[in-house]
Protein backbone atom coordinates (compact mmCIF):
# COMPACT_ATOMS: atom_id res chain seq x y z
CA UNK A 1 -20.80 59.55 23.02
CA UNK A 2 -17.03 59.68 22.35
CA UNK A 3 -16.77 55.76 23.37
CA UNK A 4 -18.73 54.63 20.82
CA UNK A 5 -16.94 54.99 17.93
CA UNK A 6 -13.67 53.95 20.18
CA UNK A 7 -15.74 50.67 20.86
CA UNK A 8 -16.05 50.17 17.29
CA UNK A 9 -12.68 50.61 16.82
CA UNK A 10 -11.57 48.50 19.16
CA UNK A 11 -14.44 45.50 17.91
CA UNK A 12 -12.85 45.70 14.16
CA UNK A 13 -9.39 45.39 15.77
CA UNK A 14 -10.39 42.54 17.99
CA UNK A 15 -12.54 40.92 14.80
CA UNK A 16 -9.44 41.46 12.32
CA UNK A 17 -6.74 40.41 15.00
CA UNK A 18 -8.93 37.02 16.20
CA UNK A 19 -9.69 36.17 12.15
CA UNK A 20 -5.84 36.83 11.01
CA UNK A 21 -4.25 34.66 14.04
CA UNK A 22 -7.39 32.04 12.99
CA UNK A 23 -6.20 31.93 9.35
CA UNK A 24 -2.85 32.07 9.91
CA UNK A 25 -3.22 28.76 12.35
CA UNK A 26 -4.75 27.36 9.80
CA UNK A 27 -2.75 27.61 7.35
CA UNK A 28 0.26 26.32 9.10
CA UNK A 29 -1.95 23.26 9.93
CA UNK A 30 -2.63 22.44 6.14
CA UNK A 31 1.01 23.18 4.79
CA UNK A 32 2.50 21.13 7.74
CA UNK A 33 0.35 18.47 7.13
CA UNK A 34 0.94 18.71 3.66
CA UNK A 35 4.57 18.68 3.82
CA UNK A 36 4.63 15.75 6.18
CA UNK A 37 2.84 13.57 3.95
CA UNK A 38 5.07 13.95 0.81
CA UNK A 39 7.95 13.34 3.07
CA UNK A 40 6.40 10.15 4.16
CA UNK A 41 5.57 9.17 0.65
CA UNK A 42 9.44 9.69 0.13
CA UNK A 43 10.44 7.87 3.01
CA UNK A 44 8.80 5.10 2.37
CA UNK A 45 9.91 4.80 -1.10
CA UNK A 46 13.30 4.84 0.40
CA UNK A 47 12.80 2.49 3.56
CA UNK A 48 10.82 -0.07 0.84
CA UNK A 49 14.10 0.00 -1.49
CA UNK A 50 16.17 -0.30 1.75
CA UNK A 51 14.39 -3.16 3.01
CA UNK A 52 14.16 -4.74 -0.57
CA UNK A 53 18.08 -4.12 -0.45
CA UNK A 54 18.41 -6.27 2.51
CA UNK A 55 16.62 -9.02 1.81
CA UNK A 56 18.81 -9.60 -1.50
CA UNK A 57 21.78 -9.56 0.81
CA UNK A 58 20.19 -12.12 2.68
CA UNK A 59 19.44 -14.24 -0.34
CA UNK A 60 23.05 -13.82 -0.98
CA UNK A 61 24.27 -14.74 1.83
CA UNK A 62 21.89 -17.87 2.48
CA UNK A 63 23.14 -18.58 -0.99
CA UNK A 64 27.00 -18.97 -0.24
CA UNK A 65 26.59 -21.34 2.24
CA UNK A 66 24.11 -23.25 0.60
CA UNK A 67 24.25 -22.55 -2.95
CA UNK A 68 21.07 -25.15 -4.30
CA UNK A 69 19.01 -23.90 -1.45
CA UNK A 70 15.60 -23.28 -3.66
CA UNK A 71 13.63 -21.45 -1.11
CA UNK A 72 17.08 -18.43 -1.38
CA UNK A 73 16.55 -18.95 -4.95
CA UNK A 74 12.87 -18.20 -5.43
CA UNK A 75 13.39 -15.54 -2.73
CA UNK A 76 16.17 -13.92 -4.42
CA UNK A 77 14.22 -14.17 -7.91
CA UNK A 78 11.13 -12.33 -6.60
CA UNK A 79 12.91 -9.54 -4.89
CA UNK A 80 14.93 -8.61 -7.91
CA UNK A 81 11.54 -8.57 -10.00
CA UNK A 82 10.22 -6.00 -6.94
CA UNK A 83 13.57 -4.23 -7.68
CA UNK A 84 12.83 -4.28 -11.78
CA UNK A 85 15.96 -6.33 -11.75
CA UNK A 86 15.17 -8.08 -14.62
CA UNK A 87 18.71 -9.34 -15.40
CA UNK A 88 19.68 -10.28 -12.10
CA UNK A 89 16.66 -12.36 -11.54
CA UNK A 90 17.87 -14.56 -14.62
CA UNK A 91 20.82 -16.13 -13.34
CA UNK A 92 18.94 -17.84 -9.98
CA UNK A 93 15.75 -18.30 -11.70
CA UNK A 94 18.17 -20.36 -14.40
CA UNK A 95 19.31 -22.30 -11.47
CA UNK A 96 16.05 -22.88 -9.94
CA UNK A 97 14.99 -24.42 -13.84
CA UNK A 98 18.16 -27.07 -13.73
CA UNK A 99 17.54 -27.84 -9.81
CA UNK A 100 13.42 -28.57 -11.34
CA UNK A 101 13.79 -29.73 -14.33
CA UNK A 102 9.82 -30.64 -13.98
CA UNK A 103 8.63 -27.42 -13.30
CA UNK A 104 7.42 -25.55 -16.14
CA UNK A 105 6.46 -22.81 -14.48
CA UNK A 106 10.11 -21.91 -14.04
CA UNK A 107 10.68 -22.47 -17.17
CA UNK A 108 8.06 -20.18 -18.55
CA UNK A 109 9.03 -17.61 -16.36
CA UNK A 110 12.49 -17.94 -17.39
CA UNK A 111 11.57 -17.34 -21.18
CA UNK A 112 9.41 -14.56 -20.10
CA UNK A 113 12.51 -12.53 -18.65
CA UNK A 114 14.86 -13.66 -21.38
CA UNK A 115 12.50 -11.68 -23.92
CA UNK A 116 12.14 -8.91 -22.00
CA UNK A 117 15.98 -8.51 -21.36
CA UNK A 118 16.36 -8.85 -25.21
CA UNK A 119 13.68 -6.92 -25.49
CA UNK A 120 15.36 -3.70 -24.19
């Protein structure tokens, strides 16, 4: 009769050990997981700037050689508006309203940026 309450003993040990390695597990599961995606939310935040970075060097660059090329232009003008580069995105957009003088939608555009750069 003296293994009985040994058996016990050794079933809540067994029941407590295989339940506290469970939650334990899982709880590294959730907190890694968790932790991985907020540093994939800041990595891509970073990689987007990066890549927005790039392709305004590009612009640039296209731009030097060719300096009325109006597909650089419009580039350059949309990815300093994705880069809340208001002010920078004046000074092609004004070229891109002298190269198309017929093109109101430049034009508009152009106003539109002027207020909100006077704006602030």
């Amino acid at each position: 009769m003296a293994t009985k309450p040994i058996h016990r003993i050794l079933l809540i040990f067994s029941m407590v050990s295989f339940l506290g390695s469970t939650g334990f597990a899982t709880w590294r599961l959730f907190s890694n997981s968790w932790k991985d995606a907020q540093e994939n939310t800041t990595t891509a935040g970073t990689t987007k700037d990066s890549q927005l970075q790039t392709q305004e060097q590009g612009y640039k660059l296209v731009l030097q050689r060719e300096p009325e090329n109006q597909v650089a232009l419009n580039g350059l003008v949309e990815t300093r508006l994705q880069m809340d580069d208001v002010q920078g995105a004046i000074q092609p957009l004004e070229e891109l309203v002298r190269l198309n003088p017929d093109r109101s939608d430049y034009k508009v555009q152009l106003d539109q940026l002027k207020s909100q750069v006077s704006a602030h």
